[in-house]
PDB file of N, CA and C in Angstrom:
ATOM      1  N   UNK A   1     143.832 163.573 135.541  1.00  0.00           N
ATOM      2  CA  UNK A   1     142.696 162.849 136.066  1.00  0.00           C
ATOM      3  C   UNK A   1     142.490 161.539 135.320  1.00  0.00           C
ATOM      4  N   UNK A   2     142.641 161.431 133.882  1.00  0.00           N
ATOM      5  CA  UNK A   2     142.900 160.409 132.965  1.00  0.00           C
ATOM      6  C   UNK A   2     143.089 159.213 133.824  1.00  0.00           C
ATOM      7  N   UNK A   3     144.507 159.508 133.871  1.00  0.00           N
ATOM      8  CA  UNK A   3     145.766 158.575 134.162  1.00  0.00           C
ATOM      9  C   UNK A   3     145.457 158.060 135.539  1.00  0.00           C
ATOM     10  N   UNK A   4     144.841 158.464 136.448  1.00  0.00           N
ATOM     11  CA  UNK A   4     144.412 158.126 138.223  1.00  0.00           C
ATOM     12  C   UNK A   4     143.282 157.585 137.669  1.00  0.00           C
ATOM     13  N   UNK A   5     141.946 157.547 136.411  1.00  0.00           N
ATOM     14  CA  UNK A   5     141.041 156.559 136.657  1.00  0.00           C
ATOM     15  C   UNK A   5     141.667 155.524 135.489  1.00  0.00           C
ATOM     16  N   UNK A   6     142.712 155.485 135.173  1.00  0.00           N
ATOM     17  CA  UNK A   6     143.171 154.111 134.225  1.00  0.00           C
ATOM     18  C   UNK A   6     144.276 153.529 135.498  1.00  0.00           C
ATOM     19  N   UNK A   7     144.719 153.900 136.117  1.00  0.00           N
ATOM     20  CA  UNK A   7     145.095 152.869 137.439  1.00  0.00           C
ATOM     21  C   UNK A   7     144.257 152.545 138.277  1.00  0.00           C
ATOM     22  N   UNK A   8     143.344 153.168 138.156  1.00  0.00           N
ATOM     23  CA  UNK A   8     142.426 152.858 139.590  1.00  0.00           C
ATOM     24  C   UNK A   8     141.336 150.980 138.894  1.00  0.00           C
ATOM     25  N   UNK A   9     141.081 151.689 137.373  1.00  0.00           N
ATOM     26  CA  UNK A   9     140.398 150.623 137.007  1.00  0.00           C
ATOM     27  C   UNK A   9     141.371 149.197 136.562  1.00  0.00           C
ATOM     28  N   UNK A  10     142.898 149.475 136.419  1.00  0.00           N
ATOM     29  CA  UNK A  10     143.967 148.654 136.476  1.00  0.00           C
ATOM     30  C   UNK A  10     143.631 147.875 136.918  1.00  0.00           C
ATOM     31  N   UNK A  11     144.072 148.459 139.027  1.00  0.00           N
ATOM     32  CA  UNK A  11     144.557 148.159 139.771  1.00  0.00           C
ATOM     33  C   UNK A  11     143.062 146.748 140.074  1.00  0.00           C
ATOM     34  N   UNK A  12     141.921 147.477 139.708  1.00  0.00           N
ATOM     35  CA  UNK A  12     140.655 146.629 140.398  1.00  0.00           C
ATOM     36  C   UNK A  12     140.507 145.808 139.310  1.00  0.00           C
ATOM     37  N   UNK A  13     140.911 145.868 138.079  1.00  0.00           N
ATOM     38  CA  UNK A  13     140.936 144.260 137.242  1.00  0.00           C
ATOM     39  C   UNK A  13     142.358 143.506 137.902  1.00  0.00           C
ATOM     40  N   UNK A  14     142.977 143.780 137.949  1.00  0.00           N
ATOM     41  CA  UNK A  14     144.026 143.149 138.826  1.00  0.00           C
ATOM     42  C   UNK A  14     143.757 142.369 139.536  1.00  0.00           C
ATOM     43  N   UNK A  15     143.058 142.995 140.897  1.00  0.00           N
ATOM     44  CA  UNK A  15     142.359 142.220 141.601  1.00  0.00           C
ATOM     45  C   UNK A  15     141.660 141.273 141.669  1.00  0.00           C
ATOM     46  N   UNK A  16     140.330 141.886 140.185  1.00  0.00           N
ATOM     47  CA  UNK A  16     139.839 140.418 140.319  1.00  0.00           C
ATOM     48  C   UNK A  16     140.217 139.190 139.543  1.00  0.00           C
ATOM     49  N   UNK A  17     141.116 139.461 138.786  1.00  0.00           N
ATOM     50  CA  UNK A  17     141.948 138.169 138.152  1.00  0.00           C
ATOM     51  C   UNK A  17     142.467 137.836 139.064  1.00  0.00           C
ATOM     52  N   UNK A  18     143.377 137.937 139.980  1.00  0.00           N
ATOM     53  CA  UNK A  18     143.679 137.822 141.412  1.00  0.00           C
ATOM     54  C   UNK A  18     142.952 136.887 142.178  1.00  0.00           C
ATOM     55  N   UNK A  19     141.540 137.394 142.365  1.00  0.00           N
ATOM     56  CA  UNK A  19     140.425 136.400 143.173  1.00  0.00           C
ATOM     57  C   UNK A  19     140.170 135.642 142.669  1.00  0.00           C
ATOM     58  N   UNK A  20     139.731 135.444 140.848  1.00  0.00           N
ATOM     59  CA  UNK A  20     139.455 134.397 140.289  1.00  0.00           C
ATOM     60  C   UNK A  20     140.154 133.276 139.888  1.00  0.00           C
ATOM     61  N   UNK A  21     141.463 133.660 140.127  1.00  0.00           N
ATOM     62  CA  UNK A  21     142.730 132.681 139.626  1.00  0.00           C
ATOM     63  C   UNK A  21     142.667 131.134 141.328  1.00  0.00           C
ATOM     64  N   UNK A  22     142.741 132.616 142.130  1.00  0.00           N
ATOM     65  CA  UNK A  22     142.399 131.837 143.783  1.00  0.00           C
ATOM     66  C   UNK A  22     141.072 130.938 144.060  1.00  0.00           C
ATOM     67  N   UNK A  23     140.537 131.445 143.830  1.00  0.00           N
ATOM     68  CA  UNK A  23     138.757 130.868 143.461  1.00  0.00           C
ATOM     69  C   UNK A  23     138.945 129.474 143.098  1.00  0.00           C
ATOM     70  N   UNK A  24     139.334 129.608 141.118  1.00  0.00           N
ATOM     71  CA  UNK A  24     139.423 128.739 140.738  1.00  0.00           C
ATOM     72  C   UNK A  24     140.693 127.424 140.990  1.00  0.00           C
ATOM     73  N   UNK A  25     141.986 128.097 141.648  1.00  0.00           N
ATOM     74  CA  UNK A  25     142.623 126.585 142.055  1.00  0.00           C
ATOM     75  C   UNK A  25     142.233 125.636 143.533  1.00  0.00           C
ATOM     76  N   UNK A  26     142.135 126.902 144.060  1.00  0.00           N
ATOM     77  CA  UNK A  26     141.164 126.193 145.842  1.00  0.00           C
ATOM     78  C   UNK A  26     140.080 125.218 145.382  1.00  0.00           C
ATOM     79  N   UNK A  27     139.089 125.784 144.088  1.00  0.00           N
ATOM     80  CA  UNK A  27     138.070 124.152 143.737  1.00  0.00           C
ATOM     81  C   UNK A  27     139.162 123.374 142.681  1.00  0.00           C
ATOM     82  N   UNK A  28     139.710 123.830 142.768  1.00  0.00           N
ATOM     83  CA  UNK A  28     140.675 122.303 141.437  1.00  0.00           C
ATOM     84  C   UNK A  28     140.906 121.454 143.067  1.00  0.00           C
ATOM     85  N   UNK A  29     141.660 121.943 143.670  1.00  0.00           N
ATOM     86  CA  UNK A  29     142.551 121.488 144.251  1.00  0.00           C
ATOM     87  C   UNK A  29     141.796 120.679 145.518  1.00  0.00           C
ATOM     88  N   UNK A  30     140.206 121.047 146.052  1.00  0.00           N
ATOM     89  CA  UNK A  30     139.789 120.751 146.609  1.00  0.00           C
ATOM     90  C   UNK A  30     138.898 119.115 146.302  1.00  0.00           C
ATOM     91  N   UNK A  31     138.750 119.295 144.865  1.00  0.00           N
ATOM     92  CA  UNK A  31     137.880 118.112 144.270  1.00  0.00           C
ATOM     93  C   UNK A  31     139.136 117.120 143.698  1.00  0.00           C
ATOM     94  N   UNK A  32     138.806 115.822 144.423  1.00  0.00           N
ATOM     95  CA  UNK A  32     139.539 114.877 144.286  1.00  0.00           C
ATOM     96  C   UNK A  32     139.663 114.254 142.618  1.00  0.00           C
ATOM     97  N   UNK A  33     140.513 114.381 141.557  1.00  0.00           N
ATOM     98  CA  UNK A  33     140.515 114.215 140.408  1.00  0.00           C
ATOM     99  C   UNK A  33     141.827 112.838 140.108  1.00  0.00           C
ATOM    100  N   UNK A  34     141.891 112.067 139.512  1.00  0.00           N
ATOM    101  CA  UNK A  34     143.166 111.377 139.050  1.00  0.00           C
ATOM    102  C   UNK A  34     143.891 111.946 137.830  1.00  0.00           C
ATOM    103  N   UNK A  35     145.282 111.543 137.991  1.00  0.00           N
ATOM    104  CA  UNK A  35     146.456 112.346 136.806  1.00  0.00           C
ATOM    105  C   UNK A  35     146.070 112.417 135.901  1.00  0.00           C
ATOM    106  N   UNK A  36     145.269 111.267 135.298  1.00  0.00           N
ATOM    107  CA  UNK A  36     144.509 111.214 133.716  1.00  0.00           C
ATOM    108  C   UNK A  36     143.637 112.164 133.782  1.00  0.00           C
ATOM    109  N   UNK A  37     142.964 112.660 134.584  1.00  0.00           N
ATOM    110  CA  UNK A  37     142.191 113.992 134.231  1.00  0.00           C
ATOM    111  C   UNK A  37     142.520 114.962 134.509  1.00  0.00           C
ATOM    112  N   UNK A  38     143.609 115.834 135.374  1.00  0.00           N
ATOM    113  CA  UNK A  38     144.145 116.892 135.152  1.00  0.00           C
ATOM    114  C   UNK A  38     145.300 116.830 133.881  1.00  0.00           C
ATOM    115  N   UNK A  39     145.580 115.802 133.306  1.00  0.00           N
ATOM    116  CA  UNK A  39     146.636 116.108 132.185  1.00  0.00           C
ATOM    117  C   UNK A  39     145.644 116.067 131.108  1.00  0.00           C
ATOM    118  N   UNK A  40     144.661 115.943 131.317  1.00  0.00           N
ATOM    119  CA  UNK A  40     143.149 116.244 129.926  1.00  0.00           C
ATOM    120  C   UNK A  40     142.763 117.100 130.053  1.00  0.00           C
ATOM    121  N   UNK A  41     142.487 117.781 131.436  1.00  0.00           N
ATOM    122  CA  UNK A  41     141.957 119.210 131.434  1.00  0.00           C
ATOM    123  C   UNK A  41     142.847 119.881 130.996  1.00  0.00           C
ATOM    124  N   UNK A  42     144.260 120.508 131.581  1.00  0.00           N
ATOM    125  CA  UNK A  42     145.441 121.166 130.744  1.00  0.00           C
ATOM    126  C   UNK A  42     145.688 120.567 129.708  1.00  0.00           C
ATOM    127  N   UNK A  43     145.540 119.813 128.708  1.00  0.00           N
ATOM    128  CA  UNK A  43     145.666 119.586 127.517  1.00  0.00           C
ATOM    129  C   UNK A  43     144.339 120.447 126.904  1.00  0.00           C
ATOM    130  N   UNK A  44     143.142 120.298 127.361  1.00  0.00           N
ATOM    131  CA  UNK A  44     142.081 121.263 126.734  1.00  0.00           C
ATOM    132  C   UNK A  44     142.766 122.665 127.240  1.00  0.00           C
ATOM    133  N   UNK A  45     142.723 123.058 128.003  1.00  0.00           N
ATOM    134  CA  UNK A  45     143.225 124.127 128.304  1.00  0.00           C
ATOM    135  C   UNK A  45     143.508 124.926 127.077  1.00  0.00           C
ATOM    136  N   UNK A  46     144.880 124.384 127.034  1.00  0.00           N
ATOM    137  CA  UNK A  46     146.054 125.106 126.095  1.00  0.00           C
ATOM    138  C   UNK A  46     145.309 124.770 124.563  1.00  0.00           C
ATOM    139  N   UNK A  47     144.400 123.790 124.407  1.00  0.00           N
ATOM    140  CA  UNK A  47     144.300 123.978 122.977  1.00  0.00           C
ATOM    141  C   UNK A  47     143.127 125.449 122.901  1.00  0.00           C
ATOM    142  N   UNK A  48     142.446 125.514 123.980  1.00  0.00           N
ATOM    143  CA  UNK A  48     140.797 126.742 123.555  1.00  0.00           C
ATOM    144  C   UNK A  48     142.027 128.138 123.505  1.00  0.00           C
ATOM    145  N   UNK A  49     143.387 127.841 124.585  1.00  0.00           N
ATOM    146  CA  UNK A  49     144.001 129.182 124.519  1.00  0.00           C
ATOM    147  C   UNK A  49     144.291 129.077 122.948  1.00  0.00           C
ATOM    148  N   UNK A  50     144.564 128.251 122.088  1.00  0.00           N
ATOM    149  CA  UNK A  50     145.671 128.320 121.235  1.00  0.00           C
ATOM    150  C   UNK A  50     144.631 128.710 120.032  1.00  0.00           C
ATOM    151  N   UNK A  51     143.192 128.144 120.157  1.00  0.00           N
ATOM    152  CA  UNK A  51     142.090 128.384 119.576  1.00  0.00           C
ATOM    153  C   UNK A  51     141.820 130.002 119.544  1.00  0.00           C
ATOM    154  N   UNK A  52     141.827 130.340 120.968  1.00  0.00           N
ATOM    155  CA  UNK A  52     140.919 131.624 120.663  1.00  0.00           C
ATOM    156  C   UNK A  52     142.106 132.788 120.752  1.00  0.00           C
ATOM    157  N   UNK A  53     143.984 132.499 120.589  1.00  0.00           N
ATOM    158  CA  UNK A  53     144.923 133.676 119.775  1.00  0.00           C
ATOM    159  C   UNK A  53     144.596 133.550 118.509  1.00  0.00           C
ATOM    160  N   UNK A  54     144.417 132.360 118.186  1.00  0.00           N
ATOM    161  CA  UNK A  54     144.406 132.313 116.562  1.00  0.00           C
ATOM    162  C   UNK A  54     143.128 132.866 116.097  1.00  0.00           C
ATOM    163  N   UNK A  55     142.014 132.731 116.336  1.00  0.00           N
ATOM    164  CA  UNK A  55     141.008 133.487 115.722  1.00  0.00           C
ATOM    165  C   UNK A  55     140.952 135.214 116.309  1.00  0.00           C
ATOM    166  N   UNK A  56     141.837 135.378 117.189  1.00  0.00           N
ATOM    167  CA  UNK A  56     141.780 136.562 117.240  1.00  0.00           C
ATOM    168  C   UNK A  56     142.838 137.272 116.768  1.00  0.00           C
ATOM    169  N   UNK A  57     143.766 136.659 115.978  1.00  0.00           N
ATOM    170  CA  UNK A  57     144.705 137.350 115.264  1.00  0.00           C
ATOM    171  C   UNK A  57     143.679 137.010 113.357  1.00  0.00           C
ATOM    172  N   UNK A  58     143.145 136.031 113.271  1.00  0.00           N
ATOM    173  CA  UNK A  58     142.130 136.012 111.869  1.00  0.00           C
ATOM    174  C   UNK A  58     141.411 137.314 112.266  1.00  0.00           C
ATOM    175  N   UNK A  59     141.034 137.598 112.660  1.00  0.00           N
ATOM    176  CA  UNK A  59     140.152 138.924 113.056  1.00  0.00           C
ATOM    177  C   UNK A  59     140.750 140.035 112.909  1.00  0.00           C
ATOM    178  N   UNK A  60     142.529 140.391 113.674  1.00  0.00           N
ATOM    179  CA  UNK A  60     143.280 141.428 113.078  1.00  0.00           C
ATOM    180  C   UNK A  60     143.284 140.941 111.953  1.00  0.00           C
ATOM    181  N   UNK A  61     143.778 140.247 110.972  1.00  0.00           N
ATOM    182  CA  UNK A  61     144.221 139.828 109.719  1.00  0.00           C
ATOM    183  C   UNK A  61     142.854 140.578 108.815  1.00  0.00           C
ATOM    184  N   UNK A  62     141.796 140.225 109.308  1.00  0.00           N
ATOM    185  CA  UNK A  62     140.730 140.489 107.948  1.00  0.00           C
ATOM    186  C   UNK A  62     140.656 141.853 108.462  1.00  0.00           C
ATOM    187  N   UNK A  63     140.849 142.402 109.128  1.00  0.00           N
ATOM    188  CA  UNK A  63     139.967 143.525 109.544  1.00  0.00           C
ATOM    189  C   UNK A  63     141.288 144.952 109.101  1.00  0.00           C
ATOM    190  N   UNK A  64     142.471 144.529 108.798  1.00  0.00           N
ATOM    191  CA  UNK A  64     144.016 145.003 108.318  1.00  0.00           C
ATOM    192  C   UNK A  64     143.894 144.664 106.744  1.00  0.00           C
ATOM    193  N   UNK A  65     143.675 143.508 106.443  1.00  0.00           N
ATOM    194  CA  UNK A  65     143.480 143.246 105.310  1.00  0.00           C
ATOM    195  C   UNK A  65     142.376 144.214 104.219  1.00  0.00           C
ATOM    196  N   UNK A  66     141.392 144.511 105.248  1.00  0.00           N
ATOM    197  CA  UNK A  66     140.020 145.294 104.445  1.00  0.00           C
ATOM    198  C   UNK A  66     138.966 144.275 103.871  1.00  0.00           C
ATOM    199  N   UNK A  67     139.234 143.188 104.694  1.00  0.00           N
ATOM    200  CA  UNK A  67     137.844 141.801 104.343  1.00  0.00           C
ATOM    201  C   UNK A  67     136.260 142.131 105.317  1.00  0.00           C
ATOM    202  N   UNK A  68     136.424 143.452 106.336  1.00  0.00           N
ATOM    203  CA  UNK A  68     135.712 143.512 106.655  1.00  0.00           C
ATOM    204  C   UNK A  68     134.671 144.666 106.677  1.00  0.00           C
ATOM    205  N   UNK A  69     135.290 145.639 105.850  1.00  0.00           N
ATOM    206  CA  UNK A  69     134.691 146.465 104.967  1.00  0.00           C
ATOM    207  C   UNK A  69     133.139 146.343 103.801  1.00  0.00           C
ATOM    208  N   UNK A  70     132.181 147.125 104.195  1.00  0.00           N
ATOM    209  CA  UNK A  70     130.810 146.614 103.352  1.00  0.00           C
ATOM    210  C   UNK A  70     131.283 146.627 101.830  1.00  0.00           C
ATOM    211  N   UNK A  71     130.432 145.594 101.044  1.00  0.00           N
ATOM    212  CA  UNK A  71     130.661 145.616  99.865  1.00  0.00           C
ATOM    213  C   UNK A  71     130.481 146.585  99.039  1.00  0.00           C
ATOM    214  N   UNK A  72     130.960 146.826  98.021  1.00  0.00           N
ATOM    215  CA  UNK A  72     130.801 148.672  96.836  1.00  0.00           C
ATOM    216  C   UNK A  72     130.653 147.955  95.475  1.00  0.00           C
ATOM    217  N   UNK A  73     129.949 148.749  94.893  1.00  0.00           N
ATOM    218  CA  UNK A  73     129.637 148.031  93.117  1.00  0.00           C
ATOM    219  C   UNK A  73     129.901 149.545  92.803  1.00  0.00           C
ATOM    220  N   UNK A  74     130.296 149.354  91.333  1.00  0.00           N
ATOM    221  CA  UNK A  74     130.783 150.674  90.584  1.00  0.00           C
ATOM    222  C   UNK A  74     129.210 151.006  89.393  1.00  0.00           C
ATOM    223  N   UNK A  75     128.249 149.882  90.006  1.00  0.00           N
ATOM    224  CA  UNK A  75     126.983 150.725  89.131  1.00  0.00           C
ATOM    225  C   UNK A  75     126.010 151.174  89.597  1.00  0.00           C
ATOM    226  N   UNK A  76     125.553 152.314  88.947  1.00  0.00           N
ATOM    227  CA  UNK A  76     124.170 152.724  89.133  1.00  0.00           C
ATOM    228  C   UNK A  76     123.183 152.616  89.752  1.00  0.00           C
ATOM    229  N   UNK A  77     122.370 153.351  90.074  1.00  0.00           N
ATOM    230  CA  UNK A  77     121.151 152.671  90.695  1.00  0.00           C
ATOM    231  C   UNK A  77     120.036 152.623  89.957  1.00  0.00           C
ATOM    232  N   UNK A  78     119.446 151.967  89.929  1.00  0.00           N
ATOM    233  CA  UNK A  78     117.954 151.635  89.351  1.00  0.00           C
ATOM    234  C   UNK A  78     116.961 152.668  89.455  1.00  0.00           C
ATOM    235  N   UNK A  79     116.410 153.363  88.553  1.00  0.00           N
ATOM    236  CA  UNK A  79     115.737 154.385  89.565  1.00  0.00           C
ATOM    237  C   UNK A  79     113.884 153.619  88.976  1.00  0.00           C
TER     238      UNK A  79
END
């Protein structure tokens, strides 16, 4: 039963990356833009992608590392 609701919820993110990919080039493609601004938009593009692997591999890194672990003191408590 697992395995039939991890395709089923697959199959329907699939989809809507699917619709949104369509969505979003029908308005690129519909709004009249010049070369200088689609080679600025894909230049932003690729840098937020390149932005947000890298902070999400800093995130594996600290979190593998043990940087994100609460702090421990080896004294006493105050009573």
């Amino acid at each position: 039963m697992r395995d039939r609701n991890q395709w089923a919820i697959a199959a329907l993110l699939a989809a809507l990356l699917v619709g949104a990919s369509w969505f979003c080039v029908s308005v690129w493609r519909s709004t009249p833009m010049p070369l200088y601004g689609n080679v600025i938009l894909t230049g932003a593009v690729i840098l937020i992608l390149i932005l947000g692997c890298g902070l999400i591999a800093l995130m594996f890194y600290s979190h593998r590392k043990g940087y994100d672990e609460p702090a421990r003191s080896n004294r006493t408590q105050r009573e």
